[in-house]
C-alpha atoms as a PDB file:
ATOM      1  CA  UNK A   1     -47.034  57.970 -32.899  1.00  0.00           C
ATOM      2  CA  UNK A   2     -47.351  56.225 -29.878  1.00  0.00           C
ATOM      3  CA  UNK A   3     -43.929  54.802 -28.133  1.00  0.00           C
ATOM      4  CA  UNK A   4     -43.898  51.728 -26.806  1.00  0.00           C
ATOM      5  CA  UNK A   5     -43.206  51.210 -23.095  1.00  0.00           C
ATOM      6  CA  UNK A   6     -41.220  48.369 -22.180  1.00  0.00           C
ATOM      7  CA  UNK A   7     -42.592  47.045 -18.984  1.00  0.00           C
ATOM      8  CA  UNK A   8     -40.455  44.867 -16.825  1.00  0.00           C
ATOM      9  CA  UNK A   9     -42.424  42.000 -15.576  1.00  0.00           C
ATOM     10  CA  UNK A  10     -41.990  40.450 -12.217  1.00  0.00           C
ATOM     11  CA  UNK A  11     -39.038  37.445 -12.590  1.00  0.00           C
ATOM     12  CA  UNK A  12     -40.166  34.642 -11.332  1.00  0.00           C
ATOM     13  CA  UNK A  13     -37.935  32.879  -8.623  1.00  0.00           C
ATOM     14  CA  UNK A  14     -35.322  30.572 -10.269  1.00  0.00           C
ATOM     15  CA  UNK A  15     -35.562  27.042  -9.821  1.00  0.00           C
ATOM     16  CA  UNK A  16     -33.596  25.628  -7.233  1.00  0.00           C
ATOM     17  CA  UNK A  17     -30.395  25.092  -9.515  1.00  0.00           C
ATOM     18  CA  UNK A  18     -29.010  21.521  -9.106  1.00  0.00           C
ATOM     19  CA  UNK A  19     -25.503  22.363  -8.845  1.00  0.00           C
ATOM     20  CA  UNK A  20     -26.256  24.505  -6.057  1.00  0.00           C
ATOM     21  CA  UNK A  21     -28.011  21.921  -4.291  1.00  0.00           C
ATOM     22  CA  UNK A  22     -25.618  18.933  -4.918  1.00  0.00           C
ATOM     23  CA  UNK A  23     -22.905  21.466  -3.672  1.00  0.00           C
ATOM     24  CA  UNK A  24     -25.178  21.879  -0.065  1.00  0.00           C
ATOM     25  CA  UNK A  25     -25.233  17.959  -0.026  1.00  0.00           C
ATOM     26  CA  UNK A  26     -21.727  17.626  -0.308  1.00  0.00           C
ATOM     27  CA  UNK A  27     -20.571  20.543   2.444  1.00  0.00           C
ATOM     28  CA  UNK A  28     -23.291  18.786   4.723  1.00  0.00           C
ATOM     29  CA  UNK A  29     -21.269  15.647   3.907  1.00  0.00           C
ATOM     30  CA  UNK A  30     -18.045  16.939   4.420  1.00  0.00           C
ATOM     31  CA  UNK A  31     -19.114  18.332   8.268  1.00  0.00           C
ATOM     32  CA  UNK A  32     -20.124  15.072   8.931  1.00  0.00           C
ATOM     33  CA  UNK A  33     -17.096  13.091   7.635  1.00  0.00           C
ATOM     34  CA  UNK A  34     -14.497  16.321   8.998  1.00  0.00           C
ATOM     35  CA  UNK A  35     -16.212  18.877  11.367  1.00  0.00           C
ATOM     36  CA  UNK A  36     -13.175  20.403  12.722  1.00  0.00           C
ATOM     37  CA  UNK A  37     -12.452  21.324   8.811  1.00  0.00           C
ATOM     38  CA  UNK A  38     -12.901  25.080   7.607  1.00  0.00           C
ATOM     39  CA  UNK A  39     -14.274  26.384   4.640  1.00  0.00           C
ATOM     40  CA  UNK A  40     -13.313  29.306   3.087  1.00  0.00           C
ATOM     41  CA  UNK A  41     -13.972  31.156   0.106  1.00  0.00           C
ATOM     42  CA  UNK A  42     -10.265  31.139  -2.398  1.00  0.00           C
ATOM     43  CA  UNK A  43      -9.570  32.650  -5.727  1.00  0.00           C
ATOM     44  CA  UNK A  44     -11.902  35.646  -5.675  1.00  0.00           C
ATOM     45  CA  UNK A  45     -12.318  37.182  -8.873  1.00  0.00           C
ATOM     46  CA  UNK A  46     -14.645  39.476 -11.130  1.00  0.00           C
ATOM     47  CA  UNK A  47     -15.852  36.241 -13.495  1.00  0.00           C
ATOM     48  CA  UNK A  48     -16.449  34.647  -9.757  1.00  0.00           C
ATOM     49  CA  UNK A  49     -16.822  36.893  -6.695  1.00  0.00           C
ATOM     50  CA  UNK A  50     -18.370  34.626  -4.456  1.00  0.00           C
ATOM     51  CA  UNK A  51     -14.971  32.487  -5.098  1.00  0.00           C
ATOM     52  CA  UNK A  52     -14.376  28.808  -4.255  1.00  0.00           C
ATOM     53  CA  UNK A  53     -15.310  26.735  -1.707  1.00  0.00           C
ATOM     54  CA  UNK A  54     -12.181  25.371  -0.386  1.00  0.00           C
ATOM     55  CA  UNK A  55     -12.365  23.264   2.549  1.00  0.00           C
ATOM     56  CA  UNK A  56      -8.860  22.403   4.455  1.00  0.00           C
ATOM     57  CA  UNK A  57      -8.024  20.727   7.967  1.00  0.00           C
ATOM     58  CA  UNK A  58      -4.133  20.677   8.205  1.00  0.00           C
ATOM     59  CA  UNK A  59      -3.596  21.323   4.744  1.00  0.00           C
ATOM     60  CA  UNK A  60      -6.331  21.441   1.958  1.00  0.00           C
ATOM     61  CA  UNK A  61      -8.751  18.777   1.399  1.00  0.00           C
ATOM     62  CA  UNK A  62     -10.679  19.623  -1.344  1.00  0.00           C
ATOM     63  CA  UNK A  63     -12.217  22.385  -3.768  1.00  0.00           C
ATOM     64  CA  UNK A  64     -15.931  22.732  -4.628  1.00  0.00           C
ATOM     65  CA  UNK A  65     -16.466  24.138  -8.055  1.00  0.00           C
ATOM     66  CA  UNK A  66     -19.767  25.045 -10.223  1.00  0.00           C
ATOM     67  CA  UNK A  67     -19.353  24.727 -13.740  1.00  0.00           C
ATOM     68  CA  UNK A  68     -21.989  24.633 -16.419  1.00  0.00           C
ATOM     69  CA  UNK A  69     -22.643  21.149 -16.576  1.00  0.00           C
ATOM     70  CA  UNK A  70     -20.697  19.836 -13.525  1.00  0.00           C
ATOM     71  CA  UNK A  71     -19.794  19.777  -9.998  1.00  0.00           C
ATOM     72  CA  UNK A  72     -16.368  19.014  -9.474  1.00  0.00           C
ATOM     73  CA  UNK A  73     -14.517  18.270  -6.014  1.00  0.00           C
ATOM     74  CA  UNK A  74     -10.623  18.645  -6.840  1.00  0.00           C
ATOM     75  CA  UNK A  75      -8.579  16.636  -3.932  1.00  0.00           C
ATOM     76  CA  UNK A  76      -5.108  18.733  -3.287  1.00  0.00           C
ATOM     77  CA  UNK A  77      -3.531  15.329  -2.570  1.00  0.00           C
ATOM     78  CA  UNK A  78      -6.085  13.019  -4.363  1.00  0.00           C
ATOM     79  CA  UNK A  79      -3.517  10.900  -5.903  1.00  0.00           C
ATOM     80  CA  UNK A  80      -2.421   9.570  -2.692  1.00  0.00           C
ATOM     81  CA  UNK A  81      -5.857   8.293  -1.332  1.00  0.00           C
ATOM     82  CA  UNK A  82      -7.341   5.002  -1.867  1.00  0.00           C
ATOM     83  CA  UNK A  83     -10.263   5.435  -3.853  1.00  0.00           C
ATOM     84  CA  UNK A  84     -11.437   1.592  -4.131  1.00  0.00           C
ATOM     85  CA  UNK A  85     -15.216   2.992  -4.673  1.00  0.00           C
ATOM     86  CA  UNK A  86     -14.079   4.883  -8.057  1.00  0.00           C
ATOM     87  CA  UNK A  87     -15.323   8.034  -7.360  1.00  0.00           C
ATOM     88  CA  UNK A  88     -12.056   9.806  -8.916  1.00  0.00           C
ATOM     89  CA  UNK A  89     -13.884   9.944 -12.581  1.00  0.00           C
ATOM     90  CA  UNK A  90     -12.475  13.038 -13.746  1.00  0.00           C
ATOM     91  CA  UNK A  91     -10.165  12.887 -16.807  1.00  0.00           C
ATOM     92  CA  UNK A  92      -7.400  15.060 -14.743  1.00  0.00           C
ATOM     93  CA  UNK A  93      -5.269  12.463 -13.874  1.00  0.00           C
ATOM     94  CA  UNK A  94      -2.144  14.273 -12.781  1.00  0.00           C
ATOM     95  CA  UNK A  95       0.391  13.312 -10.616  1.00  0.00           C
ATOM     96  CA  UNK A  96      -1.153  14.950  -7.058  1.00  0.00           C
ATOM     97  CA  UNK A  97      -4.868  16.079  -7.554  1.00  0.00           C
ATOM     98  CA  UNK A  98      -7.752  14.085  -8.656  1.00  0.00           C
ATOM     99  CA  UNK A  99     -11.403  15.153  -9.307  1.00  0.00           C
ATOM    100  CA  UNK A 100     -14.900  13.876  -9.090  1.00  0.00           C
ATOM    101  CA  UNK A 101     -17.458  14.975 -11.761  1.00  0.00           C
ATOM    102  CA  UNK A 102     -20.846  15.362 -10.107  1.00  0.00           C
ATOM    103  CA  UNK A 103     -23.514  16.161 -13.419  1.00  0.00           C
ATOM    104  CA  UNK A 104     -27.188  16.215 -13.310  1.00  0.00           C
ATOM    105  CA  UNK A 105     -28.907  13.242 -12.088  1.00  0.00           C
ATOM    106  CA  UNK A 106     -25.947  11.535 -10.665  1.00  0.00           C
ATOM    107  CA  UNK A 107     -25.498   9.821  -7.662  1.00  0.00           C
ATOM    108  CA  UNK A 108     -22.211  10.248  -5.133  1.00  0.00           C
ATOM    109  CA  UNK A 109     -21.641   7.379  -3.257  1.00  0.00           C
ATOM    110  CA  UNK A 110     -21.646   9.519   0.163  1.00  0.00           C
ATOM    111  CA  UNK A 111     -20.370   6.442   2.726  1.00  0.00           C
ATOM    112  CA  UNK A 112     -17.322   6.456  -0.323  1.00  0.00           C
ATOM    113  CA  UNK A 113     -17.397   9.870  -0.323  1.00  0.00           C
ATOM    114  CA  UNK A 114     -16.589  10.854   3.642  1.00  0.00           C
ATOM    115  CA  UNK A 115     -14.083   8.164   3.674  1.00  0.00           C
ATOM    116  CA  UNK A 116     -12.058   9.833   0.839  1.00  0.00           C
ATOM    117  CA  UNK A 117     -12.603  12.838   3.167  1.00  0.00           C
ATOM    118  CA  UNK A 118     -11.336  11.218   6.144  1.00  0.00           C
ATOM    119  CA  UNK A 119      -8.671  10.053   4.526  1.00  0.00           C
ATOM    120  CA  UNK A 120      -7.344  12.802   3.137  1.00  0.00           C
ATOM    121  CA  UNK A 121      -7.649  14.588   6.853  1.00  0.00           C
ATOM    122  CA  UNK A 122      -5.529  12.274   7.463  1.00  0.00           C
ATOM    123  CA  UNK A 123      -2.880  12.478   5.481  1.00  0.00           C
ATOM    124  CA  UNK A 124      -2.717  15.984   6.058  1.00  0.00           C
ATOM    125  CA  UNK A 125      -2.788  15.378   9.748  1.00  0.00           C
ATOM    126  CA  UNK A 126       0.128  13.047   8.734  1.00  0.00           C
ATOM    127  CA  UNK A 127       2.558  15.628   7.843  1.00  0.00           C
ATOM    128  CA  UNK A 128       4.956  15.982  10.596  1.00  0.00           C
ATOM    129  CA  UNK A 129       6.176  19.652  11.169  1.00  0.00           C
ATOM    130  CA  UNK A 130       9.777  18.459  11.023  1.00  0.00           C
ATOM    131  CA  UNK A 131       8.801  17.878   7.186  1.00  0.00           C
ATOM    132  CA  UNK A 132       7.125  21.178   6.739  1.00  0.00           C
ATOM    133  CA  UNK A 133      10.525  22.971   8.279  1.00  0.00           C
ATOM    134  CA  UNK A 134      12.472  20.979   6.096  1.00  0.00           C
ATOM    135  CA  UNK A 135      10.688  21.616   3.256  1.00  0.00           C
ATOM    136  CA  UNK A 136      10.414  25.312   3.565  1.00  0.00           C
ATOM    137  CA  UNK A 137      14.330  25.736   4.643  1.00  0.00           C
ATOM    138  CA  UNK A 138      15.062  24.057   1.228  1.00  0.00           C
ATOM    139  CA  UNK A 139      13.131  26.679  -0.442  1.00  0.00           C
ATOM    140  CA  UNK A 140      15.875  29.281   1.291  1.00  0.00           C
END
């Protein structure tokens, strides 16, 4: 009897994945709207070593994260920008964040888009370090 040799074909190159490339468009977006912000890689962990984008200027701005179906950008302080373009569409309304759903095929509104991130620069920028001592000594 003969035994059958598994050969291992050549993969092909993936496709360019969407979410990847949405995900480009949007850091290329945020350097234009915020180019003094930093992005970093938080939350390391086996199920995702490469992490999450996290991109902050005086405080955080916003989170990048690749799901299966989505993109979604999670504002640290999205409940206290002006979104009058509605791009807050995810269903976490909570009382500080908001989120923005990016699936296949949709559009972001990126004029909207670099506002929200000037904004929220902005508010960061806004916190006075009298607050931040303040807040921290009441943590003592």
């Amino acid at each position: 009897m003969k035994k059958a040799v598994k050969t291992t074909a050549p993969k092909k190159a993936a496709p360019k994945d969407w979410r990847r490339q949405t995900l480009a468009r949007v850091r290329d977006l945020i350097r234009e709207a915020a180019p003094e912000a930093l992005e970093e890689a938080k939350w390391k962990k086996p199920t995702n070593p490469a992490g999450v984008p996290t991109w902050s200027q005086d405080g955080v701005i916003c989170t990048g994260e690749i799901y299966k179906d989505k993109i979604k950008l999670t504002f640290a302080r999205g409940a206290a920008l002006k979104d009058p373009a509605g791009l807050f569409n995810a269903a976490d309304a909570g009382a500080t964040r908001r989120a923005i759903d990016i699936r296949e095929g949709d559009k972001l509104n990126e004029k909207a888009f670099k506002a929200l991130i000037r904004e929220a620069v902005a508010k960061n920028s806004a916190k006075t370090p009298a607050k931040k001592v303040a807040k921290k000594a009441k943590r003592a």
